[in-house]
C-alpha atoms as a PDB file:
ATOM      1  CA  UNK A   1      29.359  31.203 313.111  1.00  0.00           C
ATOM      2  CA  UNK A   2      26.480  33.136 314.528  1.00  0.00           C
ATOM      3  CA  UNK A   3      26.036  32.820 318.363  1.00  0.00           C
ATOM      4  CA  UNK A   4      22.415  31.905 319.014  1.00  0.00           C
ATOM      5  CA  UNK A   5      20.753  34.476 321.324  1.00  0.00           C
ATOM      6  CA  UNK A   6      19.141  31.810 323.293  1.00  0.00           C
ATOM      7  CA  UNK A   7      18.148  28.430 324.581  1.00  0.00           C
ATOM      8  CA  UNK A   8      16.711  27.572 321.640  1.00  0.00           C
ATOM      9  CA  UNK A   9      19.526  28.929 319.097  1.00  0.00           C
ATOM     10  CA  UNK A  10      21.661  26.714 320.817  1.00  0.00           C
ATOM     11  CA  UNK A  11      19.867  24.015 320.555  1.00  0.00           C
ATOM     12  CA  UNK A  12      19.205  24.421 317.035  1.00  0.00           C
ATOM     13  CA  UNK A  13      23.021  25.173 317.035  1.00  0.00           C
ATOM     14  CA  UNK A  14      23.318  21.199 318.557  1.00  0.00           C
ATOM     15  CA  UNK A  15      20.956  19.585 316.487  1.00  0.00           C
ATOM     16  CA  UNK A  16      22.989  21.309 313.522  1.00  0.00           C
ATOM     17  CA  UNK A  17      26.586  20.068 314.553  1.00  0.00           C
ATOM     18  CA  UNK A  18      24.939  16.819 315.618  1.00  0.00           C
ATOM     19  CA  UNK A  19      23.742  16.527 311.736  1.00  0.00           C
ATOM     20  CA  UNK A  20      26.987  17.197 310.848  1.00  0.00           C
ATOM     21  CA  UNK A  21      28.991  14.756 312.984  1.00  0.00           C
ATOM     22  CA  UNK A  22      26.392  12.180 311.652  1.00  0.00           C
ATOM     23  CA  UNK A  23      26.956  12.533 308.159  1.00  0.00           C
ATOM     24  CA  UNK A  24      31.001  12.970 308.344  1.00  0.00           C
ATOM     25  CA  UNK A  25      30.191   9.481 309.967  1.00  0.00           C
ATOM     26  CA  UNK A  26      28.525   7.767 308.091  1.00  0.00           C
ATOM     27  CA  UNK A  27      30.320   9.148 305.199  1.00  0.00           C
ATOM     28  CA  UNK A  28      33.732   7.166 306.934  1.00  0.00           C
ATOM     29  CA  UNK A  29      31.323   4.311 307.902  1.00  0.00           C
ATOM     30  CA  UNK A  30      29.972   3.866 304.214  1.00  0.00           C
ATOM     31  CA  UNK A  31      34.061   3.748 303.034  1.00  0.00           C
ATOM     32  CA  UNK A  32      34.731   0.662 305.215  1.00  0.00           C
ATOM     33  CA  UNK A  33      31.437  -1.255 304.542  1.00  0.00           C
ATOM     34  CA  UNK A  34      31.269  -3.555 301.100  1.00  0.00           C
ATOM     35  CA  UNK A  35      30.550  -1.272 298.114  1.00  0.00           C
ATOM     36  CA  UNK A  36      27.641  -2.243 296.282  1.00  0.00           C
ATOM     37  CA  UNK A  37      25.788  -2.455 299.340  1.00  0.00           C
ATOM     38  CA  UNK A  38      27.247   0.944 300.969  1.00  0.00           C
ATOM     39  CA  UNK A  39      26.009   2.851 297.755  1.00  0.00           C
ATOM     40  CA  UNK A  40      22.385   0.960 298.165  1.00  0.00           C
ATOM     41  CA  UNK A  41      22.048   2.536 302.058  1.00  0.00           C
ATOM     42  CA  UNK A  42      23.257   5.430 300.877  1.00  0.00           C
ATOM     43  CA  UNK A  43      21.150   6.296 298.069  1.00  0.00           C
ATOM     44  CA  UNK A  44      18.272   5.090 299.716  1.00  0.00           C
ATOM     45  CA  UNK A  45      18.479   6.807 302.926  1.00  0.00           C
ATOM     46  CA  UNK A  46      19.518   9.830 301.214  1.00  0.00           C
ATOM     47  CA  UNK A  47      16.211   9.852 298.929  1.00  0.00           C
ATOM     48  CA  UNK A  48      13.464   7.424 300.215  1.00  0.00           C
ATOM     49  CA  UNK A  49      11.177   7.939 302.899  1.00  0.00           C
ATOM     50  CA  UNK A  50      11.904   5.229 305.528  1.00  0.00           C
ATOM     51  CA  UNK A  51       9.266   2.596 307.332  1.00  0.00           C
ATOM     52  CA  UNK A  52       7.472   4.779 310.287  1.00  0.00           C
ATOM     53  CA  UNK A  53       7.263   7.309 307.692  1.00  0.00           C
ATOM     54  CA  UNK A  54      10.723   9.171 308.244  1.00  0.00           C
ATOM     55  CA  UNK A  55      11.874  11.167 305.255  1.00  0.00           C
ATOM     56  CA  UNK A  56      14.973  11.092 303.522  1.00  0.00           C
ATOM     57  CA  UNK A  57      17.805  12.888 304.312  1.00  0.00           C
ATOM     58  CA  UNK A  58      17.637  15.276 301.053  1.00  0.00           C
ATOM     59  CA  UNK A  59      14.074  15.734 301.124  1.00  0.00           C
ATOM     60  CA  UNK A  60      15.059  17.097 305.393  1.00  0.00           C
ATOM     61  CA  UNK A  61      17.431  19.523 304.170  1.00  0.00           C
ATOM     62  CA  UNK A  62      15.577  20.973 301.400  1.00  0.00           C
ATOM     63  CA  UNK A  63      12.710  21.406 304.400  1.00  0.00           C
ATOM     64  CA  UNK A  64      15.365  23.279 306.152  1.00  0.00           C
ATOM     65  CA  UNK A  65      16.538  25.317 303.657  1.00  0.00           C
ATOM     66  CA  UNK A  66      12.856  26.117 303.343  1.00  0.00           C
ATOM     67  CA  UNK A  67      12.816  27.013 306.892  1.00  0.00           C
ATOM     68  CA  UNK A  68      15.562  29.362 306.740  1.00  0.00           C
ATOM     69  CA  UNK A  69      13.537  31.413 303.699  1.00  0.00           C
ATOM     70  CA  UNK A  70      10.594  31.401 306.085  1.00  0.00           C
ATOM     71  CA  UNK A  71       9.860  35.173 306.703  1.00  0.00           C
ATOM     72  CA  UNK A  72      12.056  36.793 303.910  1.00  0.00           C
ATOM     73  CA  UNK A  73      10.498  39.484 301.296  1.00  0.00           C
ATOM     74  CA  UNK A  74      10.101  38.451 298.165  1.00  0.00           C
ATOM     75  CA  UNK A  75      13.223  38.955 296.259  1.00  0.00           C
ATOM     76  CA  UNK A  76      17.073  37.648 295.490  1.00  0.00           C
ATOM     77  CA  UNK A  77      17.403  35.752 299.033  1.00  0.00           C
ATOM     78  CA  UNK A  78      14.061  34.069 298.525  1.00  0.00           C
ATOM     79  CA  UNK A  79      14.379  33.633 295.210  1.00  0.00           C
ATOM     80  CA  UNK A  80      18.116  31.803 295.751  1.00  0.00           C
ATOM     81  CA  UNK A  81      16.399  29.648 299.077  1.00  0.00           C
ATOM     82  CA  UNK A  82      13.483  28.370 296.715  1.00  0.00           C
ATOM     83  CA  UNK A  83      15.774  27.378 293.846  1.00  0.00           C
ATOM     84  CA  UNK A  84      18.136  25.858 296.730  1.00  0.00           C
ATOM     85  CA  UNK A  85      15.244  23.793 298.301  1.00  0.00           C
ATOM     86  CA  UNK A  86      14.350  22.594 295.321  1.00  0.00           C
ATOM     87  CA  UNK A  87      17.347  21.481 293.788  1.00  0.00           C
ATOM     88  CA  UNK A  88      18.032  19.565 297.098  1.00  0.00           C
ATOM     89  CA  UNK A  89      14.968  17.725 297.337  1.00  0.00           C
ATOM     90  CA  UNK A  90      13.739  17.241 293.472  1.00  0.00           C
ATOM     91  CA  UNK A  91      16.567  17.588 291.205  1.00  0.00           C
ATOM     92  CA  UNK A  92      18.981  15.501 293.255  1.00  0.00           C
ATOM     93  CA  UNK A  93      15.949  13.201 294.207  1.00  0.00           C
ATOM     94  CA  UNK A  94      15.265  12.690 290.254  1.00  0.00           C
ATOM     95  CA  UNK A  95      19.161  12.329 289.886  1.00  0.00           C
ATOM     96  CA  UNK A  96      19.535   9.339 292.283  1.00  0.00           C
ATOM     97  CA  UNK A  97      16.864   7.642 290.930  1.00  0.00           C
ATOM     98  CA  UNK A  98      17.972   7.695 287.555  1.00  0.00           C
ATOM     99  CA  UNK A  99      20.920   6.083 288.833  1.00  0.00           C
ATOM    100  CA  UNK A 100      19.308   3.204 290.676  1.00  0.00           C
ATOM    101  CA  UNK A 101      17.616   2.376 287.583  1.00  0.00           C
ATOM    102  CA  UNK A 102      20.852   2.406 285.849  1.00  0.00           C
ATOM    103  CA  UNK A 103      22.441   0.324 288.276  1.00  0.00           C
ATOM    104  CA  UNK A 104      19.521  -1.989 288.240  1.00  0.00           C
ATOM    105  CA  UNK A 105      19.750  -2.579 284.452  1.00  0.00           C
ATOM    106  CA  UNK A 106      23.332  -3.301 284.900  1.00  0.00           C
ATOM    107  CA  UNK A 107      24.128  -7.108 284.733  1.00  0.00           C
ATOM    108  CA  UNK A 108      26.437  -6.885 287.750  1.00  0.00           C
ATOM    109  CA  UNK A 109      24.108  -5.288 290.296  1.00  0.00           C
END
């Protein structure tokens, strides 16, 4: 990994791990918690925008991975950053809610 130059590299560096930690949490979290109501948390924190106006957790990292294009010519790089962004925060956005309304018109859930 890529030593930050500075204080505020390493915070970013912090923030970053913290992220990670978080998820690989609640990722073991969501395995011991009752199903059906794990899957409703998660698909809804990972996609909705929460009361106080937080965003979701996909439509974060697709901000980030717009952050990281920030600056770059146009060309490949961008090109791949944009398409990544995207696919974060619309496709999988679109995805997930196709689901919930799948669920939804299931007789079970």
């Amino acid at each position: 990994m890529t030593r930050p130059p500075d204080v505020n590299g390493r915070r970013l560096v912090q923030l970053l791990d913290l992220a990670r930690h978080a998820l690989a949490e609640a990722h073991r979290e969501a395995r011991t918690y009752p199903h059906d109501l794990a899957r409703l948390l998660v698909l809804e924190s990972l996609h909705h925008t929460h009361p106080g106006g937080a965003a979701g957790i996909l439509p974060l990292l697709g901000d980030l991975i717009t952050e990281a294009r920030r600056g770059l010519p146009e060309g490949e790089a961008a090109e791949q950053l944009d398409e990544a962004a995207a696919y974060v925060s619309t496709h999988s956005a679109e995805r997930i809610d196709r689901a919930r309304a799948a669920l939804a018109d299931q007789p079970d859930h």
